[in-house]
C-alpha atoms as a PDB file:
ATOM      1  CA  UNK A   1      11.132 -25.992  -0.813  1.00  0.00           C
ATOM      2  CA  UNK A   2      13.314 -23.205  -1.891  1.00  0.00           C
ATOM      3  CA  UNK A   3      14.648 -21.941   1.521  1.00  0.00           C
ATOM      4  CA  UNK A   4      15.976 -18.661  -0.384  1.00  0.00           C
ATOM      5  CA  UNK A   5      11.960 -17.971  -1.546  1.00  0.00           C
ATOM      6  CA  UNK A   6      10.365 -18.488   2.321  1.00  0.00           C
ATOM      7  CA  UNK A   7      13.365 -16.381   4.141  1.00  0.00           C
ATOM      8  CA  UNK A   8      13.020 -13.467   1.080  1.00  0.00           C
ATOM      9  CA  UNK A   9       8.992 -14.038   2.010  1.00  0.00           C
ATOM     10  CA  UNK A  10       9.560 -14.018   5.663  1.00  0.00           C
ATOM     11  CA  UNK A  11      12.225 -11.170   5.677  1.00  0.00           C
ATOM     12  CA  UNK A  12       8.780  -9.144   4.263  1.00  0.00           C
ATOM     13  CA  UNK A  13       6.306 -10.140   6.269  1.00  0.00           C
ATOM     14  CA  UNK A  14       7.726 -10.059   9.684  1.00  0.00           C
ATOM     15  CA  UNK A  15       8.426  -6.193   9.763  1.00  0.00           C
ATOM     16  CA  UNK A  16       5.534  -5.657   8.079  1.00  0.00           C
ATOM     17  CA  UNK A  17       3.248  -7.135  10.760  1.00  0.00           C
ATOM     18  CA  UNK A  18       5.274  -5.297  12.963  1.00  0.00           C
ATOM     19  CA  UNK A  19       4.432  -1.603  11.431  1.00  0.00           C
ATOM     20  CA  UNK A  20       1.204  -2.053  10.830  1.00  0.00           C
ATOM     21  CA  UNK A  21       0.439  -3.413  14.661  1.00  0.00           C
ATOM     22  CA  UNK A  22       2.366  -0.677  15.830  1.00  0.00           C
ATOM     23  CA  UNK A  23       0.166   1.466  13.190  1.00  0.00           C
ATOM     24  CA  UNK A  24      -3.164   0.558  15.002  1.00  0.00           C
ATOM     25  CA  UNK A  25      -2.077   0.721  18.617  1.00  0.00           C
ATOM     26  CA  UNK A  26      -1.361   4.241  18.427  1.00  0.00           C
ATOM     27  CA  UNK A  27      -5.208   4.783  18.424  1.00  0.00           C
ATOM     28  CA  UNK A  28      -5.867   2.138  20.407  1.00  0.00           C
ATOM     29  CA  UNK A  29      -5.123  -0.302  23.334  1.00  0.00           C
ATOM     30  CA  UNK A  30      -7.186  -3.173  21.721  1.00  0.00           C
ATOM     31  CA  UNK A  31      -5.454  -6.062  19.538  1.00  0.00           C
ATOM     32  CA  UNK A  32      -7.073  -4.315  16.314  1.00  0.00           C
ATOM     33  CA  UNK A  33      -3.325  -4.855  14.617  1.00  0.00           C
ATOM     34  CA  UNK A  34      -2.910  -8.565  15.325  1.00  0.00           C
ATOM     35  CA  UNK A  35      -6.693  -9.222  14.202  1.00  0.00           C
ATOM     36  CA  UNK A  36      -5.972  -7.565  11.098  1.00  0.00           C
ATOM     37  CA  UNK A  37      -2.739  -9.470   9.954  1.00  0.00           C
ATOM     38  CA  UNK A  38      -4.090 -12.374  10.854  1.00  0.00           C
ATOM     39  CA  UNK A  39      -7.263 -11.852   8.624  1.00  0.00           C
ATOM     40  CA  UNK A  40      -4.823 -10.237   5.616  1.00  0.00           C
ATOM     41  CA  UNK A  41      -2.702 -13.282   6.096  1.00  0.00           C
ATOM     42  CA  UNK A  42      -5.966 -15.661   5.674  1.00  0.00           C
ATOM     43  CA  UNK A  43      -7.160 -14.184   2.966  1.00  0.00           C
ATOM     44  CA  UNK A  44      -3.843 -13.734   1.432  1.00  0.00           C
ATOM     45  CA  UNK A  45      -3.406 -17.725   1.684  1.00  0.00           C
ATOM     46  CA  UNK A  46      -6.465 -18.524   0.526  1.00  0.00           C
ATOM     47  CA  UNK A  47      -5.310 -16.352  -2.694  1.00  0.00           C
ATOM     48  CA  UNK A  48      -1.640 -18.227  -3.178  1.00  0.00           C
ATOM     49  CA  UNK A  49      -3.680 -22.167  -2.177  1.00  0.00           C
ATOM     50  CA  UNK A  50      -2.903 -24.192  -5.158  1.00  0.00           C
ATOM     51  CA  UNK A  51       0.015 -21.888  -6.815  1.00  0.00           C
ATOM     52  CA  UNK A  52       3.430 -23.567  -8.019  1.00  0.00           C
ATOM     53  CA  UNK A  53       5.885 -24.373  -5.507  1.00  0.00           C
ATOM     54  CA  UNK A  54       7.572 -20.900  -5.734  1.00  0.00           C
ATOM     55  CA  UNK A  55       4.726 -18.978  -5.339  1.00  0.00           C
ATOM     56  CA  UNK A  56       3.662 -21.316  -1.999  1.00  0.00           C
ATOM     57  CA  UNK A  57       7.291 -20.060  -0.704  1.00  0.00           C
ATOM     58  CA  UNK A  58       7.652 -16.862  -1.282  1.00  0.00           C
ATOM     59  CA  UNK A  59       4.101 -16.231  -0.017  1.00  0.00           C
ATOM     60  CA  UNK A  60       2.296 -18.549   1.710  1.00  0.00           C
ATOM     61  CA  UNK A  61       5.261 -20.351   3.962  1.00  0.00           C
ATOM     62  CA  UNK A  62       7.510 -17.032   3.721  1.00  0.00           C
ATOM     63  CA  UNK A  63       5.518 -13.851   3.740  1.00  0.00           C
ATOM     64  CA  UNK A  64       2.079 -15.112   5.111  1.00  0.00           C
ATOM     65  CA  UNK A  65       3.834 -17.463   7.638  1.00  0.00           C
ATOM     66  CA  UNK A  66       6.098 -14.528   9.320  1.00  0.00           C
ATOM     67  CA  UNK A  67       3.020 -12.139   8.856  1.00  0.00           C
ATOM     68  CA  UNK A  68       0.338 -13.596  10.715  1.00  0.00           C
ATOM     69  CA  UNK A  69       0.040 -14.748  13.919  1.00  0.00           C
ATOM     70  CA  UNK A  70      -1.175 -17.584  16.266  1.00  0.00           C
ATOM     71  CA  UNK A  71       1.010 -17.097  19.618  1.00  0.00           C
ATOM     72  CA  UNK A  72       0.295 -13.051  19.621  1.00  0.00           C
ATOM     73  CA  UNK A  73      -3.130 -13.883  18.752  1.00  0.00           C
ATOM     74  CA  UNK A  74      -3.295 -16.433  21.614  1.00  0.00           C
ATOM     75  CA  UNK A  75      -1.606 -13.852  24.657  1.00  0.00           C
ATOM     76  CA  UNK A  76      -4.133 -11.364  23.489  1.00  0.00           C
ATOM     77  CA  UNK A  77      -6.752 -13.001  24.545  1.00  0.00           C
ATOM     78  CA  UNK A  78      -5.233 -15.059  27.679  1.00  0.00           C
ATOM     79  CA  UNK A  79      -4.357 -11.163  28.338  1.00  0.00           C
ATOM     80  CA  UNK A  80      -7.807  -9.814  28.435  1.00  0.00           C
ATOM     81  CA  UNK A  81      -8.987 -12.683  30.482  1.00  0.00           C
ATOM     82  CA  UNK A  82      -6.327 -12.488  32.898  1.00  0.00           C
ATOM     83  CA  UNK A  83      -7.959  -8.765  33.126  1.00  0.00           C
ATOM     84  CA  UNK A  84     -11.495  -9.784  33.569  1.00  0.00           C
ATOM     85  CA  UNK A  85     -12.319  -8.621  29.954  1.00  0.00           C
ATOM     86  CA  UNK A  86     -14.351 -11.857  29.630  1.00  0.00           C
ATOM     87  CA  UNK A  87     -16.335 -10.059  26.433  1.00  0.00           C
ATOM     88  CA  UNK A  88     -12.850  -8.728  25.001  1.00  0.00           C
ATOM     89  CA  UNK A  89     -11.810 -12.305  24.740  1.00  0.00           C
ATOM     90  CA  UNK A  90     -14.708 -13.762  23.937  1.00  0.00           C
ATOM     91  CA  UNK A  91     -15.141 -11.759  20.955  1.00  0.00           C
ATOM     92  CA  UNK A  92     -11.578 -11.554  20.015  1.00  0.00           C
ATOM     93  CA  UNK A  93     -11.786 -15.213  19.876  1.00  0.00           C
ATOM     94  CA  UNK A  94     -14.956 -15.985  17.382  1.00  0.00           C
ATOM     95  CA  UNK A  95     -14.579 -13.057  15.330  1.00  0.00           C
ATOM     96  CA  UNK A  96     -10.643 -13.919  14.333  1.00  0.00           C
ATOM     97  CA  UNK A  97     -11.378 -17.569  13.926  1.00  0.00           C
ATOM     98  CA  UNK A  98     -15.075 -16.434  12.272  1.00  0.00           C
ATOM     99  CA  UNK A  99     -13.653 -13.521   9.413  1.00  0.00           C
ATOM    100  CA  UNK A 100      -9.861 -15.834   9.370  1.00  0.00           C
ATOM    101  CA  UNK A 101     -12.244 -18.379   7.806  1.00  0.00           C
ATOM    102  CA  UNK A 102     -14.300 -16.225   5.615  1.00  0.00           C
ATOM    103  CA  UNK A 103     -10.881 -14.128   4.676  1.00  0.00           C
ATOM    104  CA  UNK A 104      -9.444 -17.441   3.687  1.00  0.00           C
ATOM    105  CA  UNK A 105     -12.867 -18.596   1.384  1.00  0.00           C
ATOM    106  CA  UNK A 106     -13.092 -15.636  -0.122  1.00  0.00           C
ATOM    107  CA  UNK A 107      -9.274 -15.612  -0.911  1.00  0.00           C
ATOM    108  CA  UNK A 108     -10.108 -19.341  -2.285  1.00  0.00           C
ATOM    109  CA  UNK A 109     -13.198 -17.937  -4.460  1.00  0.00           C
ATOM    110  CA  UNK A 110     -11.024 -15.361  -6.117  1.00  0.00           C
ATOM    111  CA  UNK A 111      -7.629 -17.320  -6.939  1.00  0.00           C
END
């Protein structure tokens, strides 16, 4: 693993999870930001699956790895149980692990 490749990755996808989740919560108080990096980042993994070493680096363990995910993802939803939003969470839940998947295939189909 070329540590130079996943912190130039990382260094990218980090702040750019950041804007565009900051993006989305200026129209609303839902986790629409967090759903959608993680569903970019599936996709974008399923796209880079199989690539040389560099490219799994750079993009998969770098960018993809500091743009998604999973601990966010999880307080969201412990969030809007903790507030009684049982169908918030609920559907927060299946349709991130549901389109993740399906973001992911289709990233698979196309690389």
């Amino acid at each position: 693993m070329n540590i130079l490749l996943v912190i130039l990755g990382a260094a990218v996808g980090a702040p750019l999870r950041f804007a565009v989740d900051q993006y989305i919560r200026k129209f609303t108080t839902k986790p629409y930001g967090i759903f959608t990096v993680n569903i970019l980042g599936s996709f974008f993994l399923g796209l880079t699956y199989g690539k040389s070493e560099q490219v799994d680096d750079l993009f998969a363990i770098g960018f993809a790895g500091a743009f998604t995910t999973w601990s966010t993802f999880m307080l969201d939803i412990y969030l809007a149980y903790e507030l009684k939003r049982y169908k918030e969470a609920a559907a927060n839940l299946v349709m991130s692990l549901g389109f993740g998947l399906l973001a992911a295939w289709i990233g698979l189909q196309l690389a």
